[in-house]
N, C-alpha and C. Protein backbone atom coordinates (compact mmCIF):
# COMPACT_ATOMS: atom_id res chain seq x y z
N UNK A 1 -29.06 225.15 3.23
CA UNK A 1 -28.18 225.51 4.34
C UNK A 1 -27.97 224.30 5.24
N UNK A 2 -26.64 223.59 5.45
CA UNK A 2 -26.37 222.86 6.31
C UNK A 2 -27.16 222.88 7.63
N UNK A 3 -26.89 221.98 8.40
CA UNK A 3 -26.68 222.03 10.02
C UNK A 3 -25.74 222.34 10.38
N UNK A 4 -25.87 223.21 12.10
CA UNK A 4 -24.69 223.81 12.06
C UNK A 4 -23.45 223.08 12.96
N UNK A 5 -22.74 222.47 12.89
CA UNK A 5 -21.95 221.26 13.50
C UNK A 5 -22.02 221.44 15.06
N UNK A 6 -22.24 220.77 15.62
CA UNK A 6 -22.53 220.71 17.10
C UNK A 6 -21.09 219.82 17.71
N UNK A 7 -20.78 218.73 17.68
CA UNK A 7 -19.88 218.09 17.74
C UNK A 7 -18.58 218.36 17.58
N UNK A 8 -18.07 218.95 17.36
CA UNK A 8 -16.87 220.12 17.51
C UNK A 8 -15.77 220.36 18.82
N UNK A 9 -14.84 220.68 18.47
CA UNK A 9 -13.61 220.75 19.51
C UNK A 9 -13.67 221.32 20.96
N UNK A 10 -14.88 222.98 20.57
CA UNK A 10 -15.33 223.37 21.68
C UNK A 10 -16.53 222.57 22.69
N UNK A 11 -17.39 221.60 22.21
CA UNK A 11 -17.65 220.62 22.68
C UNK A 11 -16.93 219.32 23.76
N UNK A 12 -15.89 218.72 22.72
CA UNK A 12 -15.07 218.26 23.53
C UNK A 12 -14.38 218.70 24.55
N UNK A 13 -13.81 219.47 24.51
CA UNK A 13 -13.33 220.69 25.56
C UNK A 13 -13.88 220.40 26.45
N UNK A 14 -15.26 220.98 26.68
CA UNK A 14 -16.44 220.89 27.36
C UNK A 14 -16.73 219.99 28.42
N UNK A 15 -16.93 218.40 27.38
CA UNK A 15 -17.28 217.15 27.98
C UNK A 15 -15.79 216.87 28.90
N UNK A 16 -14.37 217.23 28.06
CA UNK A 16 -13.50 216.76 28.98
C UNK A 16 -13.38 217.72 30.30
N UNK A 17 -13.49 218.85 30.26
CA UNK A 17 -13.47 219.56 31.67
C UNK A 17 -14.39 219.25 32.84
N UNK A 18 -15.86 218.65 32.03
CA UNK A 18 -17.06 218.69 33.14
C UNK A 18 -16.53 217.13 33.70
N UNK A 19 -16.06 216.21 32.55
CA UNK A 19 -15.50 214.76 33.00
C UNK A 19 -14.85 215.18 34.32
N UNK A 20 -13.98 215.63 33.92
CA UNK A 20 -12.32 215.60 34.80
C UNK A 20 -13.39 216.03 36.26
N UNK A 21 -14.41 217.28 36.70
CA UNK A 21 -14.88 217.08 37.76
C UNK A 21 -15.60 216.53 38.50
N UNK A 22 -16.38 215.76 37.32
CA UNK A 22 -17.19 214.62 38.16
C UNK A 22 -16.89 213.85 38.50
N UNK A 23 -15.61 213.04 37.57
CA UNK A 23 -14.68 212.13 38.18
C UNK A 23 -14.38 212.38 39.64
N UNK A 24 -14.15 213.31 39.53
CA UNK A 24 -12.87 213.50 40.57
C UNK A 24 -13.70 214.11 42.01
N UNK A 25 -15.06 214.07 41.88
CA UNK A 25 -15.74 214.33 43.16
C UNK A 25 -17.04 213.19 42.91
N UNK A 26 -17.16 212.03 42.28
CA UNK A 26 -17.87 211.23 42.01
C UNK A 26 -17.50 210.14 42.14
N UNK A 27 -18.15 208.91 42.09
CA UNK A 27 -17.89 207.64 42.45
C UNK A 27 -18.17 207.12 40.88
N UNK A 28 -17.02 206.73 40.01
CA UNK A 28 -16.80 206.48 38.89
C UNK A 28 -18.65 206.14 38.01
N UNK A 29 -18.96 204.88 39.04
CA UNK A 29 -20.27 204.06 38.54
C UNK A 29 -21.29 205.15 38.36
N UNK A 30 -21.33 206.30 39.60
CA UNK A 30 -22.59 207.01 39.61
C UNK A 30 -22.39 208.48 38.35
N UNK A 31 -21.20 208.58 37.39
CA UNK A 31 -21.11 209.07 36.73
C UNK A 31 -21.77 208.29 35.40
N UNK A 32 -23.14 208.98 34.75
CA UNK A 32 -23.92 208.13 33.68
C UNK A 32 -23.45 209.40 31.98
N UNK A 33 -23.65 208.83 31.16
CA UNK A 33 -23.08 209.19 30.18
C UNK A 33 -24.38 210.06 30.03
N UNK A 34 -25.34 210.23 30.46
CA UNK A 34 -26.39 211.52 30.59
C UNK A 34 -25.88 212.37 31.51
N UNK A 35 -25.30 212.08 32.32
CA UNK A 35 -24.47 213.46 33.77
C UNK A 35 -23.58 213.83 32.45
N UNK A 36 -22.73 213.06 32.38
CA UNK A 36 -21.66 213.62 31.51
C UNK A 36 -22.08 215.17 30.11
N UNK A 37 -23.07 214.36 29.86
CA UNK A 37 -23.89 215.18 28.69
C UNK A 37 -24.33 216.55 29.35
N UNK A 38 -25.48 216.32 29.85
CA UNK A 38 -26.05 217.59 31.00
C UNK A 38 -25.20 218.46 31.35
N UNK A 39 -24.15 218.13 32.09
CA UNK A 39 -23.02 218.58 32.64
C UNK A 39 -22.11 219.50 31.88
N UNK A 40 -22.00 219.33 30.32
CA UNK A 40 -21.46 220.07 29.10
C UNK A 40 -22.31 220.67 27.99
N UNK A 41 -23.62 220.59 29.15
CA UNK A 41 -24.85 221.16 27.73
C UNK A 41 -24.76 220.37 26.55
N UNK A 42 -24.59 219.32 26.15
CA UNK A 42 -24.67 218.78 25.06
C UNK A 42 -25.51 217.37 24.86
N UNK A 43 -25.34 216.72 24.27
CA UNK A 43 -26.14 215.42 24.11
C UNK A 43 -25.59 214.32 24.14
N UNK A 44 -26.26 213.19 24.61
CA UNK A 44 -25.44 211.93 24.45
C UNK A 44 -24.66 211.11 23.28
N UNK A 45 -25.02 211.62 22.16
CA UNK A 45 -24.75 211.45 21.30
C UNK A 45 -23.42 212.33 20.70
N UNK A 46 -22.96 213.13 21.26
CA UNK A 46 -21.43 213.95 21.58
C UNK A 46 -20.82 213.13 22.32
N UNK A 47 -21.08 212.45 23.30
CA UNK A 47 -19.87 211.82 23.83
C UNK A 47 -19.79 210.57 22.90
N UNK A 48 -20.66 209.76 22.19
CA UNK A 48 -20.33 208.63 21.77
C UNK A 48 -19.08 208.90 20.18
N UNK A 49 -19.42 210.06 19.86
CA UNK A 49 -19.06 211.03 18.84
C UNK A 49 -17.53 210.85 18.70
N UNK A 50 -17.90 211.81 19.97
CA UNK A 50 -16.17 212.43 20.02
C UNK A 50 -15.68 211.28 20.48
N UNK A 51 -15.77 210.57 21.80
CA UNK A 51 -14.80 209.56 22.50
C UNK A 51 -15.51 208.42 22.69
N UNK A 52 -16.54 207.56 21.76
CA UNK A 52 -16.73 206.11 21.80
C UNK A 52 -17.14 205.69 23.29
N UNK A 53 -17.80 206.68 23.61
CA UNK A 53 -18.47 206.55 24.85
C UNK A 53 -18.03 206.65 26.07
N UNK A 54 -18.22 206.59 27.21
CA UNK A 54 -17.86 207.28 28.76
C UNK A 54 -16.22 206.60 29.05
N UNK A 55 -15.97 205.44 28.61
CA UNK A 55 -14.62 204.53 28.89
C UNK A 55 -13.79 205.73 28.25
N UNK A 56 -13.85 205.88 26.96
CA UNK A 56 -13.22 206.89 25.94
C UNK A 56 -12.79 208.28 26.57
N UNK A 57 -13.55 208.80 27.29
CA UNK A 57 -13.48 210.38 28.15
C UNK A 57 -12.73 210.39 28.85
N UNK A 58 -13.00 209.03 29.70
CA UNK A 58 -12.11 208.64 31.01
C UNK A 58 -10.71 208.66 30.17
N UNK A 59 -10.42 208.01 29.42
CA UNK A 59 -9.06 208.10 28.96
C UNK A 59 -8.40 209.32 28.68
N UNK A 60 -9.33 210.24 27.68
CA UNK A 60 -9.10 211.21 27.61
C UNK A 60 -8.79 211.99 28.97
N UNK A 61 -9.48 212.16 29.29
CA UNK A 61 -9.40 212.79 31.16
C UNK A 61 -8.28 213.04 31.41
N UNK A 62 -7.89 211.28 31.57
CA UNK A 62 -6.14 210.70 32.18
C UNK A 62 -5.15 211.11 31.28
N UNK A 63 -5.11 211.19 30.42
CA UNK A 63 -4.75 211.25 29.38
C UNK A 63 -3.92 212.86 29.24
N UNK A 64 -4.80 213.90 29.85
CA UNK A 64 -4.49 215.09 29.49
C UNK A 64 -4.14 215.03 31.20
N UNK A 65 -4.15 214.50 31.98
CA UNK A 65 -3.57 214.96 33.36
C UNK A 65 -2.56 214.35 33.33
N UNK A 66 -2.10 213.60 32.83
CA UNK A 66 -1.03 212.52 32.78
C UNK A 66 0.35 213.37 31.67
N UNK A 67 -0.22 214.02 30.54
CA UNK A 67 0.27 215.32 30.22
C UNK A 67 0.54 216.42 30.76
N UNK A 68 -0.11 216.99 31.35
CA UNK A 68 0.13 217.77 32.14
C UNK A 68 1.03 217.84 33.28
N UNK A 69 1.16 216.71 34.13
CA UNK A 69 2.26 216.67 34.73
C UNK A 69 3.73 216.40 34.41
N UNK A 70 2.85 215.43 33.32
CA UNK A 70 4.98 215.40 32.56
C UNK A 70 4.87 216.95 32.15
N UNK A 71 4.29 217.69 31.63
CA UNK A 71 5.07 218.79 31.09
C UNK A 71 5.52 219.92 32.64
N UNK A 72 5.05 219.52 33.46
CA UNK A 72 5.14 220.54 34.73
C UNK A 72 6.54 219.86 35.39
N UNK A 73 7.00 218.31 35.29
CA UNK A 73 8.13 217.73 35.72
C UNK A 73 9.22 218.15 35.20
N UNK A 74 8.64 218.09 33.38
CA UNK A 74 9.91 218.22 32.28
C UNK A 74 10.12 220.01 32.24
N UNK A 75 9.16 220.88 32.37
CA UNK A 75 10.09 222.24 32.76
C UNK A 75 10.96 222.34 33.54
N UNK A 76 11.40 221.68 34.92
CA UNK A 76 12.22 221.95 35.98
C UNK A 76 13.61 222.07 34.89
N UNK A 77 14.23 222.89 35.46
CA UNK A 77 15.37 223.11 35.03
C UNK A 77 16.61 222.44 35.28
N UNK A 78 17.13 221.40 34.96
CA UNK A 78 18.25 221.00 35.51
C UNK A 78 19.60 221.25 36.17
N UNK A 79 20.57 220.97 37.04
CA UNK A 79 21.20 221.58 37.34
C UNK A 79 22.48 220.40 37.65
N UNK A 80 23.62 220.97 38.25
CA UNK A 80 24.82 219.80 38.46
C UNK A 80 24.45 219.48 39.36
N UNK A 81 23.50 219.45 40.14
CA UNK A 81 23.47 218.39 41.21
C UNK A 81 21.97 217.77 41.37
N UNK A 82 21.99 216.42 41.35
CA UNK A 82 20.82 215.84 41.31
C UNK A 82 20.40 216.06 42.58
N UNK A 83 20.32 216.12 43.81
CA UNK A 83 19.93 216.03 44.61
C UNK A 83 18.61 217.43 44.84
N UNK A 84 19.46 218.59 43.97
CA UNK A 84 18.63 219.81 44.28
C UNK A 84 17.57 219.85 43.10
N UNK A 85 17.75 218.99 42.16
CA UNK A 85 17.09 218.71 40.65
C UNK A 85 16.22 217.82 41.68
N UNK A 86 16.19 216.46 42.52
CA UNK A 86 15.21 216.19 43.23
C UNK A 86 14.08 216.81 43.89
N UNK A 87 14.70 218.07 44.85
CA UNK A 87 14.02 218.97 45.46
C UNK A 87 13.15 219.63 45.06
N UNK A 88 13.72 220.06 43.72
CA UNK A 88 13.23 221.03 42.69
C UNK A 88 11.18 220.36 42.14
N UNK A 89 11.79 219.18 41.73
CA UNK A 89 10.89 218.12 41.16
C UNK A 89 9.89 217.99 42.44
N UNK A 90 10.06 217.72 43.17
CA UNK A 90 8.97 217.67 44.40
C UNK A 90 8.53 219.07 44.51
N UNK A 91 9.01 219.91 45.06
CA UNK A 91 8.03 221.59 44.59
C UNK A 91 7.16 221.58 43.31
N UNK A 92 7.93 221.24 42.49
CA UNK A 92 6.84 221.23 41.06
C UNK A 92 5.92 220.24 40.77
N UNK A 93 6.10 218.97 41.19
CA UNK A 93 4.65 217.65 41.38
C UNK A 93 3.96 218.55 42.52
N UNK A 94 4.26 219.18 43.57
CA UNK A 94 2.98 219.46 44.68
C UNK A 94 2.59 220.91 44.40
N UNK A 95 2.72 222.04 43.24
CA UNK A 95 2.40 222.88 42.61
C UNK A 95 1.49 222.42 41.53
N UNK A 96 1.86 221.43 40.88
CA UNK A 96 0.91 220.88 39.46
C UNK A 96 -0.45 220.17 40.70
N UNK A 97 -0.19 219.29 41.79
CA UNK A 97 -1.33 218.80 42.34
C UNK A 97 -2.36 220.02 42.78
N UNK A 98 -1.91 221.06 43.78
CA UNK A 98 -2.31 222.49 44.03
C UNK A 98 -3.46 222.97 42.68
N UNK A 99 -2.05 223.06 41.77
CA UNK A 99 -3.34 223.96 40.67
C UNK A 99 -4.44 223.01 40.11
N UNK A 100 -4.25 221.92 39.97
CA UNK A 100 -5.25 221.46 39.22
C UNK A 100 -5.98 220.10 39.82
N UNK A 101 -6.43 220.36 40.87
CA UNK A 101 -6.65 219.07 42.01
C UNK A 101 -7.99 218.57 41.75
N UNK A 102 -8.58 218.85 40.33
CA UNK A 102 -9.76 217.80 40.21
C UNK A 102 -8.80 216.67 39.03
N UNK A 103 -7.74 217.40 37.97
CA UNK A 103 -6.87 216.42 37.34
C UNK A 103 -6.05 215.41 38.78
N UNK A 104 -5.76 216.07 39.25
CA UNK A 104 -4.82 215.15 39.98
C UNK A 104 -5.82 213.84 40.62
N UNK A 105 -6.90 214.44 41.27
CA UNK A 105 -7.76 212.99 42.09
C UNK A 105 -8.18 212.31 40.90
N UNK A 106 -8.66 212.98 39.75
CA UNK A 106 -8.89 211.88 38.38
C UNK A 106 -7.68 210.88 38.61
N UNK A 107 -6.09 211.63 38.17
CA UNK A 107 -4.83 210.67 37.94
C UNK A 107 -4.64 209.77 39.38
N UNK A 108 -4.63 210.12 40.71
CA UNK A 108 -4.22 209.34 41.12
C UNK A 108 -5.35 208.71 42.30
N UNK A 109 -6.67 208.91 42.04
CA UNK A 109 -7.17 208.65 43.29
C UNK A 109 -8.94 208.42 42.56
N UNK A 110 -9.16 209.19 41.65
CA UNK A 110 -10.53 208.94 40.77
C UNK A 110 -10.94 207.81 40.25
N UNK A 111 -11.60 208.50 38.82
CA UNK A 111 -12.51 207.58 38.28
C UNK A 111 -11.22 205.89 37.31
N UNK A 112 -10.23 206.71 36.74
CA UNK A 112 -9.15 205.91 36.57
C UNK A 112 -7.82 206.18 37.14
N UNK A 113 -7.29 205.75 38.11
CA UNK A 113 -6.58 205.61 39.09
C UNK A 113 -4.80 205.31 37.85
N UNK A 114 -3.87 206.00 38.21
CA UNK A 114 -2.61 206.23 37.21
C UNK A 114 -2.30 204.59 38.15
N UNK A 115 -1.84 203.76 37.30
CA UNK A 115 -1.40 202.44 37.55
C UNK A 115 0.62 202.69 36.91
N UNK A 116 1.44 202.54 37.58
CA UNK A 116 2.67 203.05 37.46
C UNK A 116 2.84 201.26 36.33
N UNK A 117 4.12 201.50 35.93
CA UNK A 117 4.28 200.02 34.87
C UNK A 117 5.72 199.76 35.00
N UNK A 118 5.92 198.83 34.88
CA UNK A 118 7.35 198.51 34.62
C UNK A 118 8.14 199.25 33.82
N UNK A 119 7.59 199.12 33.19
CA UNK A 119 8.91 200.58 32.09
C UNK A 119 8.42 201.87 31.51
N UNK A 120 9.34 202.34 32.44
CA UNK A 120 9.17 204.03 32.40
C UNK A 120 9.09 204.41 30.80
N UNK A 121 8.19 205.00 30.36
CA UNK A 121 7.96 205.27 28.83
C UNK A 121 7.90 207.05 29.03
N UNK A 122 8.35 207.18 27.36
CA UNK A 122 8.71 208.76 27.11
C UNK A 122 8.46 209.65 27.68
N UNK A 123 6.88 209.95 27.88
CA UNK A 123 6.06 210.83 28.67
C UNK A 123 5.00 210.25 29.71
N UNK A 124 5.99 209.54 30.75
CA UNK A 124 5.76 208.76 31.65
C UNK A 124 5.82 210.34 32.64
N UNK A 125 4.83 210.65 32.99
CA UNK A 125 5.38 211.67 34.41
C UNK A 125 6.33 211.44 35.68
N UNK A 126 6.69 210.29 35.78
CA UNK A 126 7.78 209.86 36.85
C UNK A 126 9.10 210.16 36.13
N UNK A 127 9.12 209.88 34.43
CA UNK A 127 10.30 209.71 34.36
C UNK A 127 11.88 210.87 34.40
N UNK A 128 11.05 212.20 34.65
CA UNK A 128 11.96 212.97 35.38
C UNK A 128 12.82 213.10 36.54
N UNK A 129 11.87 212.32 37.46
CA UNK A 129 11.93 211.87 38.82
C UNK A 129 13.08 210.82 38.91
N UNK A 130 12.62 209.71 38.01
CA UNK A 130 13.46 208.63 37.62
C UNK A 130 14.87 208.86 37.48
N UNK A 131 15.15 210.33 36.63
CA UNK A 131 16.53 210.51 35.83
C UNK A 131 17.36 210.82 36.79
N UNK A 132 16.27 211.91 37.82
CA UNK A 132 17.15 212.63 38.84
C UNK A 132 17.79 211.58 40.15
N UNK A 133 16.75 210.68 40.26
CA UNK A 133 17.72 209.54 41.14
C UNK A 133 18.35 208.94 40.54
N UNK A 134 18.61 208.19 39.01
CA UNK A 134 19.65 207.64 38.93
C UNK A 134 20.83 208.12 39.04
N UNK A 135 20.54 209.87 38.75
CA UNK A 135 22.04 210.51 38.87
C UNK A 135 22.17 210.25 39.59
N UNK A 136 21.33 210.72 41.00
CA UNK A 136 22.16 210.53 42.35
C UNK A 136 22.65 209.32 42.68
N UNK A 137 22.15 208.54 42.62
CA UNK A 137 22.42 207.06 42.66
C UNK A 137 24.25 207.19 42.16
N UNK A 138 24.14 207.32 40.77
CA UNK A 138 25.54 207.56 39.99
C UNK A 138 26.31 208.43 40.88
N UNK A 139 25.86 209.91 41.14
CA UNK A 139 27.36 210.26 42.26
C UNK A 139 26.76 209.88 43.31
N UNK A 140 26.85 209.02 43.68
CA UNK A 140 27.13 208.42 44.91
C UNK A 140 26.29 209.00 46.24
N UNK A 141 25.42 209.81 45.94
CA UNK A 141 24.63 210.49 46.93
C UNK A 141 23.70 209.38 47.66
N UNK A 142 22.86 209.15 46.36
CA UNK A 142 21.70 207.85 47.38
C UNK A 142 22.34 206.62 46.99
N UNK A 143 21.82 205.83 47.83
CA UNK A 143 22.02 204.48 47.11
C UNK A 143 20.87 203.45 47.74
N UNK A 144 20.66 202.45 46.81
CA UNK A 144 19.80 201.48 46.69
C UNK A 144 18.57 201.59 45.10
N UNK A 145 18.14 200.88 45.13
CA UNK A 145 17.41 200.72 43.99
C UNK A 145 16.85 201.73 43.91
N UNK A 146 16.59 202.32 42.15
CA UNK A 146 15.90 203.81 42.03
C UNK A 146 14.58 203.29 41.94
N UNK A 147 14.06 202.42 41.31
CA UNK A 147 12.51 202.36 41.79
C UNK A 147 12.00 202.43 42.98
N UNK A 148 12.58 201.68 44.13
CA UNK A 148 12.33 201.75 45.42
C UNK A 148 12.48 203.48 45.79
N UNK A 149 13.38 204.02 45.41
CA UNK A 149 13.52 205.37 45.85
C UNK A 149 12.46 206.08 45.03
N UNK A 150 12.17 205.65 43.78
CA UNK A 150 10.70 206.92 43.24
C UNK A 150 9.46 206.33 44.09
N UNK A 151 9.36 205.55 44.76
CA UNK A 151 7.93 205.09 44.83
C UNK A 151 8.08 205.54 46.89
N UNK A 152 9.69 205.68 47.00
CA UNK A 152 9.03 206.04 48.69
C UNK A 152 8.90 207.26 48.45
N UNK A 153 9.73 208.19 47.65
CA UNK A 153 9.30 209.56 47.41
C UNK A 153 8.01 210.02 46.69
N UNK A 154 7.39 208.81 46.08
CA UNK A 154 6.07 209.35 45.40
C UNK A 154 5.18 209.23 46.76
N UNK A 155 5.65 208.36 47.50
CA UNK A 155 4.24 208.21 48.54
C UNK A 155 3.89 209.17 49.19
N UNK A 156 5.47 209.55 49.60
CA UNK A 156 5.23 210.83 50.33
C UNK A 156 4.63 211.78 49.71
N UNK A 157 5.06 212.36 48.62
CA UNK A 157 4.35 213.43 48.13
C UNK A 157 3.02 213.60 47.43
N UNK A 158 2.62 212.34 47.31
CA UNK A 158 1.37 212.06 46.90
C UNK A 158 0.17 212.27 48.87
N UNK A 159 0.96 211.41 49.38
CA UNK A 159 0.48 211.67 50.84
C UNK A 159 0.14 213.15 51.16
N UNK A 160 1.46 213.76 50.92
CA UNK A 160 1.30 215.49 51.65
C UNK A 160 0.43 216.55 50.78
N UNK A 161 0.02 215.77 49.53
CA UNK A 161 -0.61 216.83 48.24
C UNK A 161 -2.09 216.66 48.66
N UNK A 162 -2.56 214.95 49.11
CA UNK A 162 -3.85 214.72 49.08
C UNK A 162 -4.56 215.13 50.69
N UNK A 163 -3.25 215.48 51.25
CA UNK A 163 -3.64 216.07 52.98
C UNK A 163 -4.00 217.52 52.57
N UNK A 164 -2.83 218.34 51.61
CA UNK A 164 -3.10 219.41 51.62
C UNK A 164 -4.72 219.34 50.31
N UNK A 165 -4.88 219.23 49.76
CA UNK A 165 -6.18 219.20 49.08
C UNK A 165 -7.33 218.72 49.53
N UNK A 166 -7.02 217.90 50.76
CA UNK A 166 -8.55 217.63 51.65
C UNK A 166 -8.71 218.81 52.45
N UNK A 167 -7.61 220.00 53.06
CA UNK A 167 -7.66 221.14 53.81
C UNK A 167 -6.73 220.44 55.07
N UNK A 168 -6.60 219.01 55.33
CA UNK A 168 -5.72 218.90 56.10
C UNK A 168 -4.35 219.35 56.50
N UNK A 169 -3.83 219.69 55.70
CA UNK A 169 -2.48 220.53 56.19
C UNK A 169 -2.55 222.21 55.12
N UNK A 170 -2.29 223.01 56.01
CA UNK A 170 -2.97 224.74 55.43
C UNK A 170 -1.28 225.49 56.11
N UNK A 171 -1.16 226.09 54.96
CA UNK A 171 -0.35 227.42 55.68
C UNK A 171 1.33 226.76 56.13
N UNK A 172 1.53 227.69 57.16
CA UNK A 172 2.62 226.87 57.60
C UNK A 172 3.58 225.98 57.89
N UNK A 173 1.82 225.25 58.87
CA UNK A 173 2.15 223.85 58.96
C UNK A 173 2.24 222.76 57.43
N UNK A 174 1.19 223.49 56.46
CA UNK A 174 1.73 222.43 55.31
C UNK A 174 3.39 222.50 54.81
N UNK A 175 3.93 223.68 54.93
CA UNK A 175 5.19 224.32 54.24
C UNK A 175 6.17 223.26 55.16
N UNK A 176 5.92 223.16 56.64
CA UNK A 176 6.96 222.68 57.35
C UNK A 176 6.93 220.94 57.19
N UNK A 177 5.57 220.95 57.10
CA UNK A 177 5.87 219.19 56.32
C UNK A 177 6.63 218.59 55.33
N UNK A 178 5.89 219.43 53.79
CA UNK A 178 6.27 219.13 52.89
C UNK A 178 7.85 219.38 52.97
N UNK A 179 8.76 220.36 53.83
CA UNK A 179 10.24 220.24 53.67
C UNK A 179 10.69 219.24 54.51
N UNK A 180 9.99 218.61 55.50
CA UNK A 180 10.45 217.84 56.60
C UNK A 180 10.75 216.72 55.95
N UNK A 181 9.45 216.45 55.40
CA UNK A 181 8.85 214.74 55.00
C UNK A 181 10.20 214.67 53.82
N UNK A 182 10.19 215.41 52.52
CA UNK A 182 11.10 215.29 51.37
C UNK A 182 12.40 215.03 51.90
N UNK A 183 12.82 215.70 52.72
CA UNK A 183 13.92 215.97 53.47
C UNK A 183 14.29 214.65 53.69
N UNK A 184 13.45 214.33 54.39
CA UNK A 184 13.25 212.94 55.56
C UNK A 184 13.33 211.42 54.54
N UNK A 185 12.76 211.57 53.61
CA UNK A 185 12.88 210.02 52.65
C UNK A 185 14.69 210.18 52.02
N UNK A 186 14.82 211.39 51.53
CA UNK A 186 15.90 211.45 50.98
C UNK A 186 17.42 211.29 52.17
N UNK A 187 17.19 211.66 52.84
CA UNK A 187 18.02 211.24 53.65
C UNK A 187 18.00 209.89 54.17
N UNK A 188 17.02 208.99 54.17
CA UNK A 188 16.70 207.72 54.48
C UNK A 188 17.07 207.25 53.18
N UNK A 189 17.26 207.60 52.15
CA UNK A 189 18.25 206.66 51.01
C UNK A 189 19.57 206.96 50.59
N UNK A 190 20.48 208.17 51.83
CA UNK A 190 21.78 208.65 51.18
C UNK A 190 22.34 207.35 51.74
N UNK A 191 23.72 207.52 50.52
CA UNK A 191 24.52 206.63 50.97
C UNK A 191 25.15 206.45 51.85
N UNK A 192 25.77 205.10 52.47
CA UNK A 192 26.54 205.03 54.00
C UNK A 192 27.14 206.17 54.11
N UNK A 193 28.30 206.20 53.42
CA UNK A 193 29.29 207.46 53.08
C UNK A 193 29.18 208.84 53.57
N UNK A 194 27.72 209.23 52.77
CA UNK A 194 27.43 210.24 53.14
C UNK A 194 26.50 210.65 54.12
N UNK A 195 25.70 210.00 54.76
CA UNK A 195 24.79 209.93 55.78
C UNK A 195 25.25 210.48 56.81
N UNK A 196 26.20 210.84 57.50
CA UNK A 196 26.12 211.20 58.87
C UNK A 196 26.35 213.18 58.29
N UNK A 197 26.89 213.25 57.42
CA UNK A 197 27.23 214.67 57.05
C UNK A 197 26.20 214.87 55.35
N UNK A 198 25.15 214.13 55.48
CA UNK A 198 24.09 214.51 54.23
C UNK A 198 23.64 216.07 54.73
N UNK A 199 23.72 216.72 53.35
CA UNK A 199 22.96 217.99 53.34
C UNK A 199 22.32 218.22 52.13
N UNK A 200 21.36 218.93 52.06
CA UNK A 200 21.15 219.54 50.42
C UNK A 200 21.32 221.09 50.51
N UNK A 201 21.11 221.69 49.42
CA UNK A 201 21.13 223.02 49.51
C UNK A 201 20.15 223.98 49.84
N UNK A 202 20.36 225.10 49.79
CA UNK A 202 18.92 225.21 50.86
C UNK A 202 17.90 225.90 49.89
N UNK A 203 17.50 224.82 49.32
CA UNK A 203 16.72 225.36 48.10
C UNK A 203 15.02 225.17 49.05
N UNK A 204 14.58 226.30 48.31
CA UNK A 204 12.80 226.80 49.24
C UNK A 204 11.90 225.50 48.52
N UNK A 205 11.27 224.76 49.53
CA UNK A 205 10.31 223.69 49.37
C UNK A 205 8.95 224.71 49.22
């Protein structure tokens, strides 16, 4: 009679869920590939297994949060107007941070920190973000460079996700930010043209 395989998918599972929270409430160094183990009931010899040791997990980690948000970007539904396809996209990045806020401090604030790159690749999680300003850019709504415009709109919403996940902004007052602030960058990149009479639609933040 064999052994009975220990090392297995439900394992990994395991190591990547207990990862993703230690990361993400730990100081990368003080995470030891024995926490990691302990932490998923298993042995050290499972993590070297499955993912070539603690570097390997971490990837994995990022890896599946970095998935996860492209697929939470790429559901939004598109529509004829980029501007409300913008709106849309910011409700759904600060819903994906909400539900799953030990992935998110892994991706943007943890043990491996999301480093953005010069070129937006397939299942780049920005690159939804990306499409929806160039439209606008194209009709004539915003104007100026679309990188400059994903990265003042990421700040912000990266800003208002990690206020609301420390408990700093609750209730109300988070609701009246998050429409203020979005509001507020996007109108700081409409075009001359349209700037004194910019509106969007009154889609619920």
């Amino acid at each position: 009679m064999g052994r009975p395989r220990t090392n297995d998918a439900a394992v990994a599972e395991r190591l990547v869920a207990c990862a993703t929270e230690l990361f993400a409430t730990r100081p990368q160094e003080s995470v030891t590939v024995r926490a990691l183990a302990a932490a998923a009931g298993t042995s050290t010899a499972a993590v070297y297994t499955l993912f070539q040791g603690k570097d390997g997990l971490i990837r994995e980690v990022r890896d599946q949060a970095v998935a996860g948000l492209f697929r939470e970007l790429s559901a939004v539904p598109g529509s004829a107007a980029a501007l409300d396809d913008l709106y849309a996209l910011a409700v759904a990045y600060r819903h994906w941070g909400r539900e799953h806020r030990h992935l998110y401090a892994v991706l943007f604030g943890g043990a491996q920190s999301f480093v953005p790159s010069d070129r937006v690749g397939d299942h780049d999680p920005v690159r939804p973000l990306v499409a929806a300003i160039d439209r606008a850019v194209a009709d004539g709504v915003l104007a100026g460079d679309t990188t400059r415009i994903a990265v003042s709109l990421w700040v912000a919403l990266h800003g208002l996700v990690t206020l609301e996940l420390a408990g700093a902004l609750e209730g109300a007052v988070a609701e009246t930010a998050f429409r203020s602030t979005v509001d507020a960058v996007l109108r700081g990149w409409a075009a001359p043209d349209v700037a004194p009479g910019f509106r969007r639609a009154d889609t619920a933040l």
